[in-house]
C-alpha atoms as a PDB file:
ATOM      1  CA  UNK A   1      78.765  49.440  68.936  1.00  0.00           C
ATOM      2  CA  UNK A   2      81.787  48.588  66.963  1.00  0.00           C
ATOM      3  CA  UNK A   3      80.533  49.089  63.733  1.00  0.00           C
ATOM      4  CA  UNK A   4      79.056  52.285  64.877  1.00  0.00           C
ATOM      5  CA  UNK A   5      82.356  53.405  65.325  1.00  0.00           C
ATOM      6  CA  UNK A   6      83.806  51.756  61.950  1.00  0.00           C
ATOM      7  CA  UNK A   7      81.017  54.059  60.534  1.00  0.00           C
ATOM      8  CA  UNK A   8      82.061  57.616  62.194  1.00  0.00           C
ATOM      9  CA  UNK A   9      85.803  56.508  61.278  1.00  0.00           C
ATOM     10  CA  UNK A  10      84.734  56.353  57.384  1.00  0.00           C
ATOM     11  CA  UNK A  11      82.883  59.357  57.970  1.00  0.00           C
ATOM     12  CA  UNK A  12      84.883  62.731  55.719  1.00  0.00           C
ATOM     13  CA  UNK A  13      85.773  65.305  58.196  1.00  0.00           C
ATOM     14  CA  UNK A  14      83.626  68.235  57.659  1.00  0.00           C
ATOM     15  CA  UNK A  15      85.625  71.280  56.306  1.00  0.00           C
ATOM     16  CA  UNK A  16      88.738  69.116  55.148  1.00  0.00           C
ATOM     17  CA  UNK A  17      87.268  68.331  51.893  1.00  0.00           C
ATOM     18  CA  UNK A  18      89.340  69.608  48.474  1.00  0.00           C
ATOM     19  CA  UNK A  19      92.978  70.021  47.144  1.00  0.00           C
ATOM     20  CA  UNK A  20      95.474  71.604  49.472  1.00  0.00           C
ATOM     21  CA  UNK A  21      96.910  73.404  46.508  1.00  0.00           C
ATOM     22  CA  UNK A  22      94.522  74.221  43.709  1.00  0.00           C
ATOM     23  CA  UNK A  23      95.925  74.279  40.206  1.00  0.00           C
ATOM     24  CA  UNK A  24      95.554  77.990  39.742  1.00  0.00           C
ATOM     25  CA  UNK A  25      97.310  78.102  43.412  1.00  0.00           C
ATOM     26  CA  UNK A  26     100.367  76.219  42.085  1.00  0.00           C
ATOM     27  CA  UNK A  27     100.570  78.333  38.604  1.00  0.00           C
ATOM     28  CA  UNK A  28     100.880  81.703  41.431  1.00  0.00           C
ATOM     29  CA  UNK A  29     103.657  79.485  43.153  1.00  0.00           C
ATOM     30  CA  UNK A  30     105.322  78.905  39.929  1.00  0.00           C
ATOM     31  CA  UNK A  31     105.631  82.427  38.729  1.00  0.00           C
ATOM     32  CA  UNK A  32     106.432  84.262  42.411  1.00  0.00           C
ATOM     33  CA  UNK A  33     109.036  81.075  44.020  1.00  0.00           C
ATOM     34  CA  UNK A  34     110.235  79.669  41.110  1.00  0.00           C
ATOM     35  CA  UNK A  35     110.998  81.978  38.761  1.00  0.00           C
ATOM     36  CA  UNK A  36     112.605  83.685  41.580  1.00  0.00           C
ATOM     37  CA  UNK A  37     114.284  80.811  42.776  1.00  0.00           C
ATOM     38  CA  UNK A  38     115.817  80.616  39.089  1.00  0.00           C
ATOM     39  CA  UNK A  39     116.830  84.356  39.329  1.00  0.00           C
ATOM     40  CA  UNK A  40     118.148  84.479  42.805  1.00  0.00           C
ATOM     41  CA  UNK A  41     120.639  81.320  42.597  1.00  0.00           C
ATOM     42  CA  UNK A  42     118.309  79.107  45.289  1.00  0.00           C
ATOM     43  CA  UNK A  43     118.992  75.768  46.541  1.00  0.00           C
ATOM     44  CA  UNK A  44     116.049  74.276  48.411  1.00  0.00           C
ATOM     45  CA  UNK A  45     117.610  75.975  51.746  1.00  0.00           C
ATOM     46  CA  UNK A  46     119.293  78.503  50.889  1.00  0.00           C
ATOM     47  CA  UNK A  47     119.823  82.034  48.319  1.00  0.00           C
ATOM     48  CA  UNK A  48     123.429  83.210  46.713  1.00  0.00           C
ATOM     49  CA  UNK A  49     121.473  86.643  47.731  1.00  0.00           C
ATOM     50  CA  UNK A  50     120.955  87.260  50.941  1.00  0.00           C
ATOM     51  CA  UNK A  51     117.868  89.151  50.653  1.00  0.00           C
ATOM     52  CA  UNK A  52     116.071  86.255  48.727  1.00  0.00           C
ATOM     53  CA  UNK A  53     116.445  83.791  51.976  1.00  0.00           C
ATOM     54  CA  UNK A  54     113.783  85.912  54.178  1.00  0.00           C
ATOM     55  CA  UNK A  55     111.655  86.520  50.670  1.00  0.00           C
ATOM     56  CA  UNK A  56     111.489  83.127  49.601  1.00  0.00           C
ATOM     57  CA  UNK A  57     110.894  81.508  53.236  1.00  0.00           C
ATOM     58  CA  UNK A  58     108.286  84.139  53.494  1.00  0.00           C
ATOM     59  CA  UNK A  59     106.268  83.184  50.123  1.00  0.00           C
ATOM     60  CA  UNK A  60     107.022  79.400  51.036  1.00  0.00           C
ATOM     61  CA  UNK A  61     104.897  79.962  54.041  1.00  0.00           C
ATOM     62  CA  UNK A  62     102.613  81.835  52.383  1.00  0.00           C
ATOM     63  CA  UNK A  63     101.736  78.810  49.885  1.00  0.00           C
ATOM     64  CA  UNK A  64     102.221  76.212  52.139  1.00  0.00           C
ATOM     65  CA  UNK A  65     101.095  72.688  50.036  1.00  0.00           C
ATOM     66  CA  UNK A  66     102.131  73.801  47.203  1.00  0.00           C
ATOM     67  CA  UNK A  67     105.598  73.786  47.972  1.00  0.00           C
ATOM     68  CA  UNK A  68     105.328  69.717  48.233  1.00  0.00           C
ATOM     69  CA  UNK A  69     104.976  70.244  44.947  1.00  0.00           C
ATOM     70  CA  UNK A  70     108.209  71.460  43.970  1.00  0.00           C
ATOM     71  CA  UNK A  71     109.202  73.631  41.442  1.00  0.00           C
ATOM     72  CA  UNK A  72     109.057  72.188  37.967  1.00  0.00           C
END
């Protein structure tokens, strides 16, 4: 019984298989958050323009993993 359950433990999780954030995922996250994060002034929370706070948090979401990744 135990090892039964050692052995669905081990087992990959159907559907969870892959990269988070796909190289050509993080080159799109690049160009659209950072270079705008560059433009805009950013700080990780926070835009010296006001309309780049709701754009960036919006695009952040949008990529999700890839922002782990940080800008370069």
């Amino acid at each position: 019984m135990k090892a039964e359950l050692e052995e669905e433990a081990a087992a990959p999780l159907h559907g969870l298989s892959g990269e988070a954030c796909t190289a050509d995922e993080y080159k799109r996250y690049k160009t659209i958050v950072c270079d705008l994060k560059e433009a805009c002034g950013c700080s990780e929370t926070l835009c010296a323009q006001d309309w780049c706070n709701g754009y960036m948090r919006k695009w952040k979401k949008e990529f999700g993993a890839c922002t782990l990744q940080g800008c370069p």
